[in-house]
Protein backbone atom coordinates (compact mmCIF):
# COMPACT_ATOMS: atom_id res chain seq x y z
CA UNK A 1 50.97 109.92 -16.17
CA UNK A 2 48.37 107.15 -16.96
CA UNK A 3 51.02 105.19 -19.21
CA UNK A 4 53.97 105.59 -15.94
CA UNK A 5 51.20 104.09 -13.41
CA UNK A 6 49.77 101.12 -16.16
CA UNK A 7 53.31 100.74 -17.75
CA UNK A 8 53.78 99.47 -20.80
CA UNK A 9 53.14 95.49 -20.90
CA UNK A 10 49.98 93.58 -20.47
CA UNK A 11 51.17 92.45 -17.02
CA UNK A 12 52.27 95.67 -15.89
CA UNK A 13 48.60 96.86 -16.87
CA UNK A 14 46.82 93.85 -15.84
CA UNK A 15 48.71 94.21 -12.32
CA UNK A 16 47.80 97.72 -11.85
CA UNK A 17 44.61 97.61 -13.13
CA UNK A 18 43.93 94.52 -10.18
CA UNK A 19 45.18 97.03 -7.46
CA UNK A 20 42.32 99.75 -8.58
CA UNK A 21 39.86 97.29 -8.58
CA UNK A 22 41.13 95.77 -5.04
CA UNK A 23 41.06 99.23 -3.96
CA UNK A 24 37.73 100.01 -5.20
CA UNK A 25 36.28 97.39 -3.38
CA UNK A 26 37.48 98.39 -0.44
CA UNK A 27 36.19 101.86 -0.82
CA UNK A 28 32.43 100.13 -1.68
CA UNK A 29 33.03 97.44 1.40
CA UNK A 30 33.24 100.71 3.66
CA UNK A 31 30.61 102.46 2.12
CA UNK A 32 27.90 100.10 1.95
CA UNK A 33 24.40 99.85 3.70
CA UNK A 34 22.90 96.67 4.84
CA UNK A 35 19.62 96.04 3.38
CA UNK A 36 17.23 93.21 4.71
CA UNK A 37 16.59 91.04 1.54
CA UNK A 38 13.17 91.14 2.71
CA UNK A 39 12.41 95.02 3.12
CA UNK A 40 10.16 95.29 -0.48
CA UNK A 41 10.54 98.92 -0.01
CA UNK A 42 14.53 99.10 0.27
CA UNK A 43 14.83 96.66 -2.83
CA UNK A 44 12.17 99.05 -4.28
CA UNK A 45 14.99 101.87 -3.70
CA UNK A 46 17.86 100.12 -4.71
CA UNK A 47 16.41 99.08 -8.00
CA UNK A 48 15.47 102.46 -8.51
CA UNK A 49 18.66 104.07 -8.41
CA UNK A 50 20.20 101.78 -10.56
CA UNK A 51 17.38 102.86 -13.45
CA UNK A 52 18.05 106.62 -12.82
CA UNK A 53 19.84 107.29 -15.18
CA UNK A 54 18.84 104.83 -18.19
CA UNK A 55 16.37 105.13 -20.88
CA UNK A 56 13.73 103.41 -18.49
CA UNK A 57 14.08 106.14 -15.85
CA UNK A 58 10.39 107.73 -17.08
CA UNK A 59 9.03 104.04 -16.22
CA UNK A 60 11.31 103.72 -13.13
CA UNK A 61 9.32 102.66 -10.29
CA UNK A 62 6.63 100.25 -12.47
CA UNK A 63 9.83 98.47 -13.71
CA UNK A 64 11.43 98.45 -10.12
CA UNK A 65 8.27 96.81 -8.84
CA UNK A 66 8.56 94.13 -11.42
CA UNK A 67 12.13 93.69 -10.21
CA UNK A 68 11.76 93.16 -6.85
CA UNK A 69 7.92 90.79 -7.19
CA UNK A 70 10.55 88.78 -9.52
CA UNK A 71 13.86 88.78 -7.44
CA UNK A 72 11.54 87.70 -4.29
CA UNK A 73 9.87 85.28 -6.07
CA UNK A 74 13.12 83.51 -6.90
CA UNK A 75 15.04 84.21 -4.21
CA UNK A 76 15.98 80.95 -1.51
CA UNK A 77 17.18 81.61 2.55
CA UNK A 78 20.20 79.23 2.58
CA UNK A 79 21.30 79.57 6.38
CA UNK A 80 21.25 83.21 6.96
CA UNK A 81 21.61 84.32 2.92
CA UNK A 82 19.43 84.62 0.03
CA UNK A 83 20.55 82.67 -3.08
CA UNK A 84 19.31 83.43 -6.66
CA UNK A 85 20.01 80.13 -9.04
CA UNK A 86 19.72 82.00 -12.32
CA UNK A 87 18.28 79.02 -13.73
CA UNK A 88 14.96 80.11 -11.59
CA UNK A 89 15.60 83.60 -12.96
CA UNK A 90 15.10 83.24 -16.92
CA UNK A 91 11.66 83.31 -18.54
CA UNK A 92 10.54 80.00 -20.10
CA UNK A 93 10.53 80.24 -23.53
CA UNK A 94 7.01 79.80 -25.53
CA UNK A 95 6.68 79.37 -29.10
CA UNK A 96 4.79 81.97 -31.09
């Protein structure tokens, strides 16, 4: 069943995979929650959930703490966004 739906060539597959992934974010656009950029406590929750389920889940709200002081402290209101240049986002690097 998976080879009739992905076919056989790398176009076929490449097309088929593109409609899943179209589809799938249709299925997130409709789910989705707004969450004011500046609401510490919602980021707190969102970058919770997304350590759940990984090795850091013991450490999971320290670490999402850390996340969210960082991801404020970089983040810029451009109109009525919030832009991250990820040049703002990496550590500077010391010598040892």
């Amino acid at each position: 069943m998976i080879r009739r739906l992905l076919g056989t060539s790398d176009k076929s597959r490449n097309s088929a995979y593109r409609k899943v992934a179209d589809r799938a974010l249709e299925i997130l656009d409709k789910i989705a929650i707004t969450v004011d950029p500046t609401d510490r406590e919602s980021l707190k929750k969102v970058a919770m959930t997304s350590m759940a389920s990984k090795l850091v889940s013991e450490n999971k709200e320290q670490l999402a703490d850390i996340a969210v002081d960082a991801i404020l402290h970089v983040a810029r209101k451009v109109g009525e966004e919030y832009r991250v240049d990820l040049d703002d986002a990496r550590a500077p690097l010391r010598s040892v």
